[in-house]
PDB file of N, CA and C in Angstrom:
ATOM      1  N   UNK A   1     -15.573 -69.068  43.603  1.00  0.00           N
ATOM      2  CA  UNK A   1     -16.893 -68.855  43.014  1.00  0.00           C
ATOM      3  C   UNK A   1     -16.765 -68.301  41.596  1.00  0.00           C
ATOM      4  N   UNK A   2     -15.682 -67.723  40.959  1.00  0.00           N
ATOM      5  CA  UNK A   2     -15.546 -67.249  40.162  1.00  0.00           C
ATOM      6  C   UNK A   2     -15.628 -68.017  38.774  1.00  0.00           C
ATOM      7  N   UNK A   3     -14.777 -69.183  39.335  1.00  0.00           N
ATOM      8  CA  UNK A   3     -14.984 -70.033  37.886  1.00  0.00           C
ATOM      9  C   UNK A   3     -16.430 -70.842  37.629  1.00  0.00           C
ATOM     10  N   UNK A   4     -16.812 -70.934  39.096  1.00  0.00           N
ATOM     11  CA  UNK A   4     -18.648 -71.635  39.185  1.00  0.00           C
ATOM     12  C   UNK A   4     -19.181 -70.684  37.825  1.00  0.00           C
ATOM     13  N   UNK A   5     -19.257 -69.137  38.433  1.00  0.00           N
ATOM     14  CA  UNK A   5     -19.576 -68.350  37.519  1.00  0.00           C
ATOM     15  C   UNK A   5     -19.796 -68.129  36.246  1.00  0.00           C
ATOM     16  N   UNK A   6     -18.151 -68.313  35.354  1.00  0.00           N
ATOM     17  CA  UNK A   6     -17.815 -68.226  34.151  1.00  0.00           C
ATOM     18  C   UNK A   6     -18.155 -69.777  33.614  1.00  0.00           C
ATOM     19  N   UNK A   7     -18.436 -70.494  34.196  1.00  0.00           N
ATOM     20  CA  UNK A   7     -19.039 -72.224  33.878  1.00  0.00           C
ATOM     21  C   UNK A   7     -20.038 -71.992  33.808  1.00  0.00           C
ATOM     22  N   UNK A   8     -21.142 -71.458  34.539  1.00  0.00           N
ATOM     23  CA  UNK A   8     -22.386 -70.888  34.396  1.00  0.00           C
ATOM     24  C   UNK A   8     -22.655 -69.938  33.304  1.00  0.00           C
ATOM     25  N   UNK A   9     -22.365 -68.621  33.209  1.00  0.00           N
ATOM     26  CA  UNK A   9     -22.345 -68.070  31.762  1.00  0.00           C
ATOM     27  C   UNK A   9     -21.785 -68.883  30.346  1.00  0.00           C
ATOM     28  N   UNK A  10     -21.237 -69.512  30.327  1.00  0.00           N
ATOM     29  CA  UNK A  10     -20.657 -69.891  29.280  1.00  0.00           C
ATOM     30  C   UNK A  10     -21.990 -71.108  28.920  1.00  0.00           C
ATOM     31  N   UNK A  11     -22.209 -71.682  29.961  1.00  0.00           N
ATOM     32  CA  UNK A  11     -23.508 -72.860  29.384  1.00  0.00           C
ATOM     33  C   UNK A  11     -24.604 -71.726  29.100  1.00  0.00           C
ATOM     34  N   UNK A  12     -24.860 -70.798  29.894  1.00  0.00           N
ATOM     35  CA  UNK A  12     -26.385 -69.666  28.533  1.00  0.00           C
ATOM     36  C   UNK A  12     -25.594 -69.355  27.741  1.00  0.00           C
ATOM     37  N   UNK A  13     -24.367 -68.987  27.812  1.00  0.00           N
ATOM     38  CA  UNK A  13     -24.325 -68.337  26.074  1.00  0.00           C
ATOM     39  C   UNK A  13     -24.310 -69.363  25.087  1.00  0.00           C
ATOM     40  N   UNK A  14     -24.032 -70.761  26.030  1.00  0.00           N
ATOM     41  CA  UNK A  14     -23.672 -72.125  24.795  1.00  0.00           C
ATOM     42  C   UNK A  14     -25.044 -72.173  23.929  1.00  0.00           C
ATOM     43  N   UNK A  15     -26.463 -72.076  25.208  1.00  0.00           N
ATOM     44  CA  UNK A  15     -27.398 -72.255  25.055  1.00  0.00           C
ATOM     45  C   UNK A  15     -28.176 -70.998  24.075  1.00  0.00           C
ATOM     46  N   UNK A  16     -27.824 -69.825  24.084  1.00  0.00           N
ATOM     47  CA  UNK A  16     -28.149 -69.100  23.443  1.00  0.00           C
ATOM     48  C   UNK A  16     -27.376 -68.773  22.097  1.00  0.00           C
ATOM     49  N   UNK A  17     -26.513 -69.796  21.933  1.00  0.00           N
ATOM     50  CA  UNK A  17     -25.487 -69.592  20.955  1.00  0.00           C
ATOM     51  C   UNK A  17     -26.414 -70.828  20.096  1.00  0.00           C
ATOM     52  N   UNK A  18     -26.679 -71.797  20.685  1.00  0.00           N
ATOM     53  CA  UNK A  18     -27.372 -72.902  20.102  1.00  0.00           C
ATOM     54  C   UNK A  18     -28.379 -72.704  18.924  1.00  0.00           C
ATOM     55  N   UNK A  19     -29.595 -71.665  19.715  1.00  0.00           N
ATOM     56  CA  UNK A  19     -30.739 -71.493  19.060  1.00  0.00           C
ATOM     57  C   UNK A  19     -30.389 -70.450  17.976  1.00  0.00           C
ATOM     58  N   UNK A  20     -29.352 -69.649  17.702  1.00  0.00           N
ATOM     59  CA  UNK A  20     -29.416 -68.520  16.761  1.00  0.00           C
ATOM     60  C   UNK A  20     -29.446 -69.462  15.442  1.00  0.00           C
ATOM     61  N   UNK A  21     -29.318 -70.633  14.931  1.00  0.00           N
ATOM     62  CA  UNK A  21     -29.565 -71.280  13.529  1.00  0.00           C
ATOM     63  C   UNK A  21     -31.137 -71.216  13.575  1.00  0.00           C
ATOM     64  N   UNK A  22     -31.460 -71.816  14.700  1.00  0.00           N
ATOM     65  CA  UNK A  22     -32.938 -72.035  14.772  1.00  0.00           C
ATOM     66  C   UNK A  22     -34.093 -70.393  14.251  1.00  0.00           C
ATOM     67  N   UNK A  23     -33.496 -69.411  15.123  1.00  0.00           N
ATOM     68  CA  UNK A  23     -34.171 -68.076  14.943  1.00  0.00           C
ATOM     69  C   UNK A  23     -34.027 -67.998  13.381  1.00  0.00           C
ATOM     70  N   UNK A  24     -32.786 -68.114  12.636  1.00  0.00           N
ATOM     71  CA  UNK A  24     -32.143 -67.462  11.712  1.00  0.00           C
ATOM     72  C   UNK A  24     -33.031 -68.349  10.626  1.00  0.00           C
ATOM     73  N   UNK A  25     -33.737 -69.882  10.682  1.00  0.00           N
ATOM     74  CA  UNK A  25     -34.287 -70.701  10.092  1.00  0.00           C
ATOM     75  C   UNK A  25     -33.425 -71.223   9.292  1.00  0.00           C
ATOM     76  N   UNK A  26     -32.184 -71.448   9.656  1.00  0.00           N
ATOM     77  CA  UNK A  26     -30.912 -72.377   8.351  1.00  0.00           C
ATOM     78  C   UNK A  26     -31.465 -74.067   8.800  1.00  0.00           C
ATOM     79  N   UNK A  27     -31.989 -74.490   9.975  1.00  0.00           N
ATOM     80  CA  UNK A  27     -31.985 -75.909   9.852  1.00  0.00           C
ATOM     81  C   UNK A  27     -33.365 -76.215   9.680  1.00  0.00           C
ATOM     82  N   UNK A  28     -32.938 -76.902   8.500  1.00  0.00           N
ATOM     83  CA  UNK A  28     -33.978 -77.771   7.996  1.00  0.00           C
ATOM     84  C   UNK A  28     -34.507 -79.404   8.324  1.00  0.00           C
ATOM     85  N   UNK A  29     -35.580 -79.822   8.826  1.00  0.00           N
ATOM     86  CA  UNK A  29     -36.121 -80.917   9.116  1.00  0.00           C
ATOM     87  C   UNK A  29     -35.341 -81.776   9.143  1.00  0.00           C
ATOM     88  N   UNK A  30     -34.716 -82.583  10.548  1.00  0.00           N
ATOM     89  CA  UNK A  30     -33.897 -83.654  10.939  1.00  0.00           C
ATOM     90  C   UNK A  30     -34.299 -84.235  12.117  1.00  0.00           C
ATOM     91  N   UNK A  31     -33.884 -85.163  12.427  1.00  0.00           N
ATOM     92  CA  UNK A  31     -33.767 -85.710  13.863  1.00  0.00           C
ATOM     93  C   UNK A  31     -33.162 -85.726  14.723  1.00  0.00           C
ATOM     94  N   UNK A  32     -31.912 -84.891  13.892  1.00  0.00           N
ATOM     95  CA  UNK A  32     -31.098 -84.269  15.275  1.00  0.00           C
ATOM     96  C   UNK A  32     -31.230 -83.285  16.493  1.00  0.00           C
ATOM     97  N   UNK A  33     -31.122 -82.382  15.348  1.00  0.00           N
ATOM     98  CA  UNK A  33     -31.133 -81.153  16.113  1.00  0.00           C
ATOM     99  C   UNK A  33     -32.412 -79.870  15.741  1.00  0.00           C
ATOM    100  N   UNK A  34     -33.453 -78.970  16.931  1.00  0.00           N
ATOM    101  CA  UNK A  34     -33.969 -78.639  16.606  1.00  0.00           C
ATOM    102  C   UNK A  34     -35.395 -79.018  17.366  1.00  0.00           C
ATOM    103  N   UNK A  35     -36.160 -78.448  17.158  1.00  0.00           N
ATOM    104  CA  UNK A  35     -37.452 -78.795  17.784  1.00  0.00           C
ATOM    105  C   UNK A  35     -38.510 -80.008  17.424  1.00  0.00           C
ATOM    106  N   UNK A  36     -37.857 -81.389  17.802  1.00  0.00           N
ATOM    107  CA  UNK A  36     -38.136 -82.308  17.003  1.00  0.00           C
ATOM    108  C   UNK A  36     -39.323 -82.999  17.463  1.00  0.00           C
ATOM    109  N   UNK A  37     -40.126 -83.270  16.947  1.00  0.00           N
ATOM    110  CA  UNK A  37     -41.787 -83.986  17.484  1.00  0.00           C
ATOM    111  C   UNK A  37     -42.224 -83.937  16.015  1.00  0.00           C
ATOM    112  N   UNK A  38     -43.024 -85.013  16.308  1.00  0.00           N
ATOM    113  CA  UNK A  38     -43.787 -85.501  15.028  1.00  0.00           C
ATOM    114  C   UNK A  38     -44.406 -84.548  14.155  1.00  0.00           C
ATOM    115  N   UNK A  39     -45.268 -83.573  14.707  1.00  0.00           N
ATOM    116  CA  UNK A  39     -45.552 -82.703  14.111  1.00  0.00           C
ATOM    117  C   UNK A  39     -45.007 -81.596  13.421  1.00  0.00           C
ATOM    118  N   UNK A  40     -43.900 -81.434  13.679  1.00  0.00           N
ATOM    119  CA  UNK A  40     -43.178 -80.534  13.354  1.00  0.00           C
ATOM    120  C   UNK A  40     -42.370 -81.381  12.531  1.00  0.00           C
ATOM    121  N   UNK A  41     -41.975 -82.247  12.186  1.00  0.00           N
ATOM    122  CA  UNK A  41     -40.702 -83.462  11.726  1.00  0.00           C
ATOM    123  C   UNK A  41     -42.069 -83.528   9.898  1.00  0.00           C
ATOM    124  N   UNK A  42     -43.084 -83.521  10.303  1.00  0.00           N
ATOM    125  CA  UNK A  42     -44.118 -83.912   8.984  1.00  0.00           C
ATOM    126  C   UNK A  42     -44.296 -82.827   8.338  1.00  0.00           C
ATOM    127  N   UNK A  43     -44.452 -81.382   8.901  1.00  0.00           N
ATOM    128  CA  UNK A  43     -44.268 -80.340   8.150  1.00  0.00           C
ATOM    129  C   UNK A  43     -43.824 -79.210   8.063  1.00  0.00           C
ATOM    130  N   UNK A  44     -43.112 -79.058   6.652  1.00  0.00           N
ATOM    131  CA  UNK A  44     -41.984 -78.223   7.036  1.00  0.00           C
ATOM    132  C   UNK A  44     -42.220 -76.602   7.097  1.00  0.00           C
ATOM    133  N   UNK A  45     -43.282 -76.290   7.067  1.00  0.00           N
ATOM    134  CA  UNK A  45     -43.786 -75.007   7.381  1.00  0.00           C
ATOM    135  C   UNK A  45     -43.900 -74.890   9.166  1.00  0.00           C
ATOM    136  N   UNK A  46     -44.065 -76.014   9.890  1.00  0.00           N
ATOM    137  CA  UNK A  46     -45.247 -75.531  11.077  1.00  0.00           C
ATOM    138  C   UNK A  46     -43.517 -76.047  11.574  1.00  0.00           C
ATOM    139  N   UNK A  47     -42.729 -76.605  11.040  1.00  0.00           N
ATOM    140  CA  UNK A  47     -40.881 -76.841  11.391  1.00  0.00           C
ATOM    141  C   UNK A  47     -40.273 -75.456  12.015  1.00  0.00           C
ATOM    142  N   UNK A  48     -40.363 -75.048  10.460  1.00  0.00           N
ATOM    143  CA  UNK A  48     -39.586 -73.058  10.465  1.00  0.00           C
ATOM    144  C   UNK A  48     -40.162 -72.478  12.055  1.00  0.00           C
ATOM    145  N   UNK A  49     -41.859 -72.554  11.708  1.00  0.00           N
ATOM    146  CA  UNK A  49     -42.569 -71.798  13.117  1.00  0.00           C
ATOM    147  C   UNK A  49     -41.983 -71.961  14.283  1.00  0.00           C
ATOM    148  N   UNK A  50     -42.142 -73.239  13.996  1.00  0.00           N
ATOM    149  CA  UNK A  50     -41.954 -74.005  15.923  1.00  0.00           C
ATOM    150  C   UNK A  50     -40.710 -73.541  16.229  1.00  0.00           C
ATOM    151  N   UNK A  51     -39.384 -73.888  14.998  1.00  0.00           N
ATOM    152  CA  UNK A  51     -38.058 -73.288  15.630  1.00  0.00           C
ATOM    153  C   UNK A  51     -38.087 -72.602  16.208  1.00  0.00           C
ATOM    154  N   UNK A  52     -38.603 -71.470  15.021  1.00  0.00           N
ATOM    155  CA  UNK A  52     -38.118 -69.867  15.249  1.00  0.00           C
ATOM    156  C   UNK A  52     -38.650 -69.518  16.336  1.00  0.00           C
ATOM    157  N   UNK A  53     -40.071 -69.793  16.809  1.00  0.00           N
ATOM    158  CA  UNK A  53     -40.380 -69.651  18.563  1.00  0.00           C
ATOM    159  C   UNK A  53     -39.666 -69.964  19.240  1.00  0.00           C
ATOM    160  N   UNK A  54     -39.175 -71.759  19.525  1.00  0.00           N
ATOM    161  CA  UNK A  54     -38.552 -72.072  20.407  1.00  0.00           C
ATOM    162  C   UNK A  54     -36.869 -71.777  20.263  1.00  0.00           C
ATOM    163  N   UNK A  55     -36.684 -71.070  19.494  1.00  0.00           N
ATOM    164  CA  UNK A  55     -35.172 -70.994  19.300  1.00  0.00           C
ATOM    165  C   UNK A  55     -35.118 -68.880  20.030  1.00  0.00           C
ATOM    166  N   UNK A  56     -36.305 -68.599  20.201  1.00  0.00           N
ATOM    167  CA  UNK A  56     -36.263 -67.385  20.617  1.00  0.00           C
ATOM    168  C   UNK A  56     -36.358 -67.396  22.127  1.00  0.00           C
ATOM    169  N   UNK A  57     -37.139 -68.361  22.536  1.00  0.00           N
ATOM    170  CA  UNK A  57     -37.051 -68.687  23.798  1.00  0.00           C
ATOM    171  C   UNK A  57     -35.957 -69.049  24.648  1.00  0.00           C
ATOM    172  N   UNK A  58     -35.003 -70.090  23.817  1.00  0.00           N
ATOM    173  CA  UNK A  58     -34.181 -70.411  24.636  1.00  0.00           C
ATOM    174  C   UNK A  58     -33.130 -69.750  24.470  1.00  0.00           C
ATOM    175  N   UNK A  59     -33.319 -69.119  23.262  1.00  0.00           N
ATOM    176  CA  UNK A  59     -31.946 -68.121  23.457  1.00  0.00           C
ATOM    177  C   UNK A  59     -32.514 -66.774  24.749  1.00  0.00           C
ATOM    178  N   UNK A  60     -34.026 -66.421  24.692  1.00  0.00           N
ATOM    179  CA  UNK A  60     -33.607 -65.871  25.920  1.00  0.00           C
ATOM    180  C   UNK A  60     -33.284 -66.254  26.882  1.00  0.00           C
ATOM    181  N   UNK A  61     -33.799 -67.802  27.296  1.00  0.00           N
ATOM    182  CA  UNK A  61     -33.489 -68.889  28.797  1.00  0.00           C
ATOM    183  C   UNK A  61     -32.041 -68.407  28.581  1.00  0.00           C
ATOM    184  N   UNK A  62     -31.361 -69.090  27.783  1.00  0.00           N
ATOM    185  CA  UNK A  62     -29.832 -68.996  27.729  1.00  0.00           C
ATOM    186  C   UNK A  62     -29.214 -67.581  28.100  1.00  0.00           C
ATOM    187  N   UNK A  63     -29.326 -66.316  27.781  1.00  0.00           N
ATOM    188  CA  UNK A  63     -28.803 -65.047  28.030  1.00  0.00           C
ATOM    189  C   UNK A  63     -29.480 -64.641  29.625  1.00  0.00           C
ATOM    190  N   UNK A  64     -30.409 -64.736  29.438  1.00  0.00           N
ATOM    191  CA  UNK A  64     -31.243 -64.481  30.954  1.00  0.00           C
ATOM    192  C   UNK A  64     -30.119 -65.472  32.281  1.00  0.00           C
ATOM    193  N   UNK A  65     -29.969 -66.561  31.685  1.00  0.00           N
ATOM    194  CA  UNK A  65     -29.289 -67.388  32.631  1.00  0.00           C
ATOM    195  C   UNK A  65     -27.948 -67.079  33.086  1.00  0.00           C
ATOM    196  N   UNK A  66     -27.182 -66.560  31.601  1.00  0.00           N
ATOM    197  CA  UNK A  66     -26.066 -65.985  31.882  1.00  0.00           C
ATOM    198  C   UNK A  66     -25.802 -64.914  32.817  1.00  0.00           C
ATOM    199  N   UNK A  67     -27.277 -63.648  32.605  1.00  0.00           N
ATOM    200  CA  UNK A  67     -27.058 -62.746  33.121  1.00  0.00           C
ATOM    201  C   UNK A  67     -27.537 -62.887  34.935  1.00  0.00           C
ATOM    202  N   UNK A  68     -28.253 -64.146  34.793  1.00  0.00           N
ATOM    203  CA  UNK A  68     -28.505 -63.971  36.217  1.00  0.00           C
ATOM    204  C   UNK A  68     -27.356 -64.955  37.452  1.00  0.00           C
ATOM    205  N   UNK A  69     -26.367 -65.508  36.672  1.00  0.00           N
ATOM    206  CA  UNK A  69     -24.980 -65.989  37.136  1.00  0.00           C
ATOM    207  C   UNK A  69     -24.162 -65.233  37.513  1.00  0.00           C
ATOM    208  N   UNK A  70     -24.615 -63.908  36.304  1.00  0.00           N
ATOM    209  CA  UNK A  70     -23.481 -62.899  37.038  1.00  0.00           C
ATOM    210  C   UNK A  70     -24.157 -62.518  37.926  1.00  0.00           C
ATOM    211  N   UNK A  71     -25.162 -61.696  38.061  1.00  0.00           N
ATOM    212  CA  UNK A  71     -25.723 -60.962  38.902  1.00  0.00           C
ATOM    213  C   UNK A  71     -26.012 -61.848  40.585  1.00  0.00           C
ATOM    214  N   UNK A  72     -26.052 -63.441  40.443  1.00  0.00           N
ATOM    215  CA  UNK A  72     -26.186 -64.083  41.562  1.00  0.00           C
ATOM    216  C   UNK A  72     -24.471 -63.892  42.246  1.00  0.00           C
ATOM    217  N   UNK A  73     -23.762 -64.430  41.553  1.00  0.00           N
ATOM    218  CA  UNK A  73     -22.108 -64.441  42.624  1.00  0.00           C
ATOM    219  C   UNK A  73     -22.188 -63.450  43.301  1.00  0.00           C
ATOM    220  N   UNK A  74     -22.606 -62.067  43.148  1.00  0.00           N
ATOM    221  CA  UNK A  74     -21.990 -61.046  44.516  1.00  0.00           C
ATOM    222  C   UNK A  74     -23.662 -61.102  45.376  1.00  0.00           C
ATOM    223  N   UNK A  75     -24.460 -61.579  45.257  1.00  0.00           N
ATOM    224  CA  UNK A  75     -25.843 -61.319  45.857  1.00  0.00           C
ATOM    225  C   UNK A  75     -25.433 -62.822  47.124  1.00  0.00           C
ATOM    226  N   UNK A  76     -24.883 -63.786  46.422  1.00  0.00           N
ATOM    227  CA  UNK A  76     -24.394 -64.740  47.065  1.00  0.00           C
ATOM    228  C   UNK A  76     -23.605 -64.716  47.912  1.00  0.00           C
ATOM    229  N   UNK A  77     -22.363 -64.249  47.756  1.00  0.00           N
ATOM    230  CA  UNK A  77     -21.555 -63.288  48.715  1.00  0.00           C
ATOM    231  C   UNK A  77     -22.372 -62.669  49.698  1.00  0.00           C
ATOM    232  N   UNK A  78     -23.036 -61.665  49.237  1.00  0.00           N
ATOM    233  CA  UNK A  78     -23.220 -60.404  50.104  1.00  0.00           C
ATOM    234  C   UNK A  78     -24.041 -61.293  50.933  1.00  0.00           C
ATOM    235  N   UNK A  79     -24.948 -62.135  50.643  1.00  0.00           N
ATOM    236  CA  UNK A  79     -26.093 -62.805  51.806  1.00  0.00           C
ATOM    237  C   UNK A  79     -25.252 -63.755  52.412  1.00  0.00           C
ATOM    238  N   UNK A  80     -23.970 -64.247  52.264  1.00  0.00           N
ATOM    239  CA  UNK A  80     -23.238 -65.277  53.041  1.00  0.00           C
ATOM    240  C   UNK A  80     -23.642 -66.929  52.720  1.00  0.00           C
ATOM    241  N   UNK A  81     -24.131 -66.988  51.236  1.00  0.00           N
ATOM    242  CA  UNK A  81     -24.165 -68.021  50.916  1.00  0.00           C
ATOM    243  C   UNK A  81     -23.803 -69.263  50.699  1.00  0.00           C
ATOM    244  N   UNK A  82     -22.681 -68.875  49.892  1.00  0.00           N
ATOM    245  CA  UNK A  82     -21.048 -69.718  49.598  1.00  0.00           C
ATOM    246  C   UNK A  82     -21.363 -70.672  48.803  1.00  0.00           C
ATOM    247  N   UNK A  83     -20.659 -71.131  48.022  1.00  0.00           N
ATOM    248  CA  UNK A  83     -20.595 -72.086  47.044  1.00  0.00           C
ATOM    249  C   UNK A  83     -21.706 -72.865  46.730  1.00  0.00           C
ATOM    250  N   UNK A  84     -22.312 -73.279  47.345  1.00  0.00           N
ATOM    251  CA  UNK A  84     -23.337 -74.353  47.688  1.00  0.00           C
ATOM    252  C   UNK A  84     -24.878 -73.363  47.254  1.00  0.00           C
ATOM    253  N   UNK A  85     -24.974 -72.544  48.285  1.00  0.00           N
ATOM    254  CA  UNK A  85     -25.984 -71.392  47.800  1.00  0.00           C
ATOM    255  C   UNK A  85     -26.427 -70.863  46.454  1.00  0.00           C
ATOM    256  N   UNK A  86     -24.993 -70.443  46.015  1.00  0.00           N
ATOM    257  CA  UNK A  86     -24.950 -69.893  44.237  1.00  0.00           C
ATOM    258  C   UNK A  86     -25.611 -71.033  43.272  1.00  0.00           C
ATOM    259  N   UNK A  87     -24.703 -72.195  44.084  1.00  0.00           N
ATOM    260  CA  UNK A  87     -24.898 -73.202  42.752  1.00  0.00           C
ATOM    261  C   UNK A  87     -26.375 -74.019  42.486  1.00  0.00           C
ATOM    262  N   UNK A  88     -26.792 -73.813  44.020  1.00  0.00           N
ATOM    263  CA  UNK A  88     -28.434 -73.784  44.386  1.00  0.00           C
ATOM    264  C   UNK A  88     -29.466 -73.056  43.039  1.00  0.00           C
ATOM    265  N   UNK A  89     -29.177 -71.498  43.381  1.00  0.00           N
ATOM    266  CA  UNK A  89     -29.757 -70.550  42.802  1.00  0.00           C
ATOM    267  C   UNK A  89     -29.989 -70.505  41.589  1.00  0.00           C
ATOM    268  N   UNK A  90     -28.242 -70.868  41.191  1.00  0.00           N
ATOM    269  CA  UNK A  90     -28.199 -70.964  39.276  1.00  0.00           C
ATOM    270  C   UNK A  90     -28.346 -71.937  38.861  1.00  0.00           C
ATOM    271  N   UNK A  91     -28.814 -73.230  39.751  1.00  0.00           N
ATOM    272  CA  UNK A  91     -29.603 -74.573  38.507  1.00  0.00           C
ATOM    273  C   UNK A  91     -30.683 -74.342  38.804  1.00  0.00           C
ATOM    274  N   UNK A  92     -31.599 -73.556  39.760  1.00  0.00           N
ATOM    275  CA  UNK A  92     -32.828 -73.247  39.750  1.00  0.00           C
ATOM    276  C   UNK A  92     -33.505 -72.175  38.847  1.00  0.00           C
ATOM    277  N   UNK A  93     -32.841 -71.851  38.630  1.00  0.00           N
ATOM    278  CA  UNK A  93     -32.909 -70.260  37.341  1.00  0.00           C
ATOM    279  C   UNK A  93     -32.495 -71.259  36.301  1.00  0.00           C
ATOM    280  N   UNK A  94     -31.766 -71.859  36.076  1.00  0.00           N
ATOM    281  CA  UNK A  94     -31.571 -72.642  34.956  1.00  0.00           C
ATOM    282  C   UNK A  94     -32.595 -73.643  34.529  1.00  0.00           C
ATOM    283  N   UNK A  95     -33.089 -74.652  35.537  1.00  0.00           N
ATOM    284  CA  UNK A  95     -33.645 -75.610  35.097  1.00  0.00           C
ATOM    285  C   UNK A  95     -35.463 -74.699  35.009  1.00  0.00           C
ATOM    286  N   UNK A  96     -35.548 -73.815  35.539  1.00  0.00           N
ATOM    287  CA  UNK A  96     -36.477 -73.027  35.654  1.00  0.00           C
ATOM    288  C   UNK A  96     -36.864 -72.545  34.103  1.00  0.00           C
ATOM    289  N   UNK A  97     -35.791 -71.997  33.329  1.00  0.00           N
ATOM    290  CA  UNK A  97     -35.948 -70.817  32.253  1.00  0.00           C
ATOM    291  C   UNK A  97     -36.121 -72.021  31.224  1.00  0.00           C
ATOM    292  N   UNK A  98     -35.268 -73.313  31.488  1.00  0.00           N
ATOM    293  CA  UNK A  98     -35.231 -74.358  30.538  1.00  0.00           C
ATOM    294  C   UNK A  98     -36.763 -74.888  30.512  1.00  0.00           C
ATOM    295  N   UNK A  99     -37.240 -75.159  31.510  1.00  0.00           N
ATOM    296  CA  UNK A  99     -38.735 -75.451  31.742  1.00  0.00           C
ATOM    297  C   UNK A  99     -39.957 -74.669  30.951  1.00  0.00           C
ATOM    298  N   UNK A 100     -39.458 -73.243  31.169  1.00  0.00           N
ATOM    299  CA  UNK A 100     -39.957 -71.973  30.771  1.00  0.00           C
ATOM    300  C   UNK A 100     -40.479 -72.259  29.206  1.00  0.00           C
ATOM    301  N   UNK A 101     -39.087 -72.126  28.743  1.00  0.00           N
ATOM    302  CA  UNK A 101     -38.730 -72.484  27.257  1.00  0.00           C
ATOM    303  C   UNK A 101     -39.480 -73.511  26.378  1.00  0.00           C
ATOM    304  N   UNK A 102     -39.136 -74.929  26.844  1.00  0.00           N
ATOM    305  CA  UNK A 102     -40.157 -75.988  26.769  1.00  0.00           C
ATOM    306  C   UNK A 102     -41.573 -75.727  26.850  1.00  0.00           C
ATOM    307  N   UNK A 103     -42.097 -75.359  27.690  1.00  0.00           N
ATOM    308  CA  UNK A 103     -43.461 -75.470  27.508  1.00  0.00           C
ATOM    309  C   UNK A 103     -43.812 -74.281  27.071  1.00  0.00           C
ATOM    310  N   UNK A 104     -43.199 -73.271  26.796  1.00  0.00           N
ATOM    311  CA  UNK A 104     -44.297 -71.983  26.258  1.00  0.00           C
ATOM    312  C   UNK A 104     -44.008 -72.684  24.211  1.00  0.00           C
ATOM    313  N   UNK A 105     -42.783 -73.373  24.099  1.00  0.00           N
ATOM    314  CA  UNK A 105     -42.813 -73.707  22.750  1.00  0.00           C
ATOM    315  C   UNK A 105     -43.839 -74.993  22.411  1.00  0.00           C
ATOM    316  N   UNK A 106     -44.501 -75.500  23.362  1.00  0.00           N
ATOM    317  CA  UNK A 106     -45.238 -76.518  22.732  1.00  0.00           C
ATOM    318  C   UNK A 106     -46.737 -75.572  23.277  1.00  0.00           C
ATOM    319  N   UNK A 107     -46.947 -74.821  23.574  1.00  0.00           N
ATOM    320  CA  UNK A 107     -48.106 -73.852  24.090  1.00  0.00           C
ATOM    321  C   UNK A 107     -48.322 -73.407  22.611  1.00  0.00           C
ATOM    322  N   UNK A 108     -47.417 -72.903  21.798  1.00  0.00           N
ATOM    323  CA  UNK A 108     -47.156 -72.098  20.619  1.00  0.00           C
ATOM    324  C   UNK A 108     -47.451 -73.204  19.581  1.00  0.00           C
ATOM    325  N   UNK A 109     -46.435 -74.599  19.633  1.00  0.00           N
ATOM    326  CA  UNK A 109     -46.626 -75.210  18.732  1.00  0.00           C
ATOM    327  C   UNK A 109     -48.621 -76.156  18.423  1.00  0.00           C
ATOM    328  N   UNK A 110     -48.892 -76.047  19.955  1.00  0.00           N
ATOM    329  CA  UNK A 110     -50.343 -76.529  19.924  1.00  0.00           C
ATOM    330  C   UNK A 110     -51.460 -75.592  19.507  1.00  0.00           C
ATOM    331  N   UNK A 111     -51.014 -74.125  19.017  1.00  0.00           N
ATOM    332  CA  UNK A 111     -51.640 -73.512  17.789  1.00  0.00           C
ATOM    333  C   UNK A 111     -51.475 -73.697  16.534  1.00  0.00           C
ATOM    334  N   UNK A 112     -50.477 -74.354  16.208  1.00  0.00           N
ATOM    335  CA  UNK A 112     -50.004 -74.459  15.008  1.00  0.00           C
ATOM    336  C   UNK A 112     -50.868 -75.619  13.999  1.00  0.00           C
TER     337      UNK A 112
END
């Protein structure tokens, strides 16, 4: 379970490692990378916004996720879960916070 674990933290910190350009506002209007939709792609003011929200979000999804990988392996254990259980838990917290993320940034961006 251990390496499930450190595979699990390492994708939130990837994920929270991701958005710190976004918070920090270094990327500028592309189609790559970034919070990309039309509206945001046409102007580069409501661009910066939308990042910097959604790049705050998922860097918390991402750290939150990490921290709740660790905190799931011994809760997993202790309830007699086993492998299967954990890995249950932490794509549900994952695909959960990712969900989270997504829609509170287009909640934000549909003020904009």
């Amino acid at each position: 379970m251990l390496s499930l674990m450190i595979l699990y933290v390492a994708m939130g910190l990837l994920q929270a490692g991701l958005a710190v350009p976004l918070i920090q506002r270094r990327i500028k209007p592309n189609p790559w990378y970034g919070f990309r939709v039309p509206k945001t792609l046409h102007n580069e003011r409501i661009w910066y916004a939308a990042n910097f929200r959604a790049g705050v979000l998922f860097f918390l999804a991402g750290m939150g996720f990490a921290a709740s990988a660790i905190l799931l392996a011994p809760i997993a254990w202790l309830l007699g879960l086993g492998r299967d259980g954990y890995v249950l838990l932490c794509t549900l917290i994952m695909v959960g916070s990712l969900l989270w993320a997504t829609v509170e940034s287009f909640r934000y961006l549909s003020k904009l």
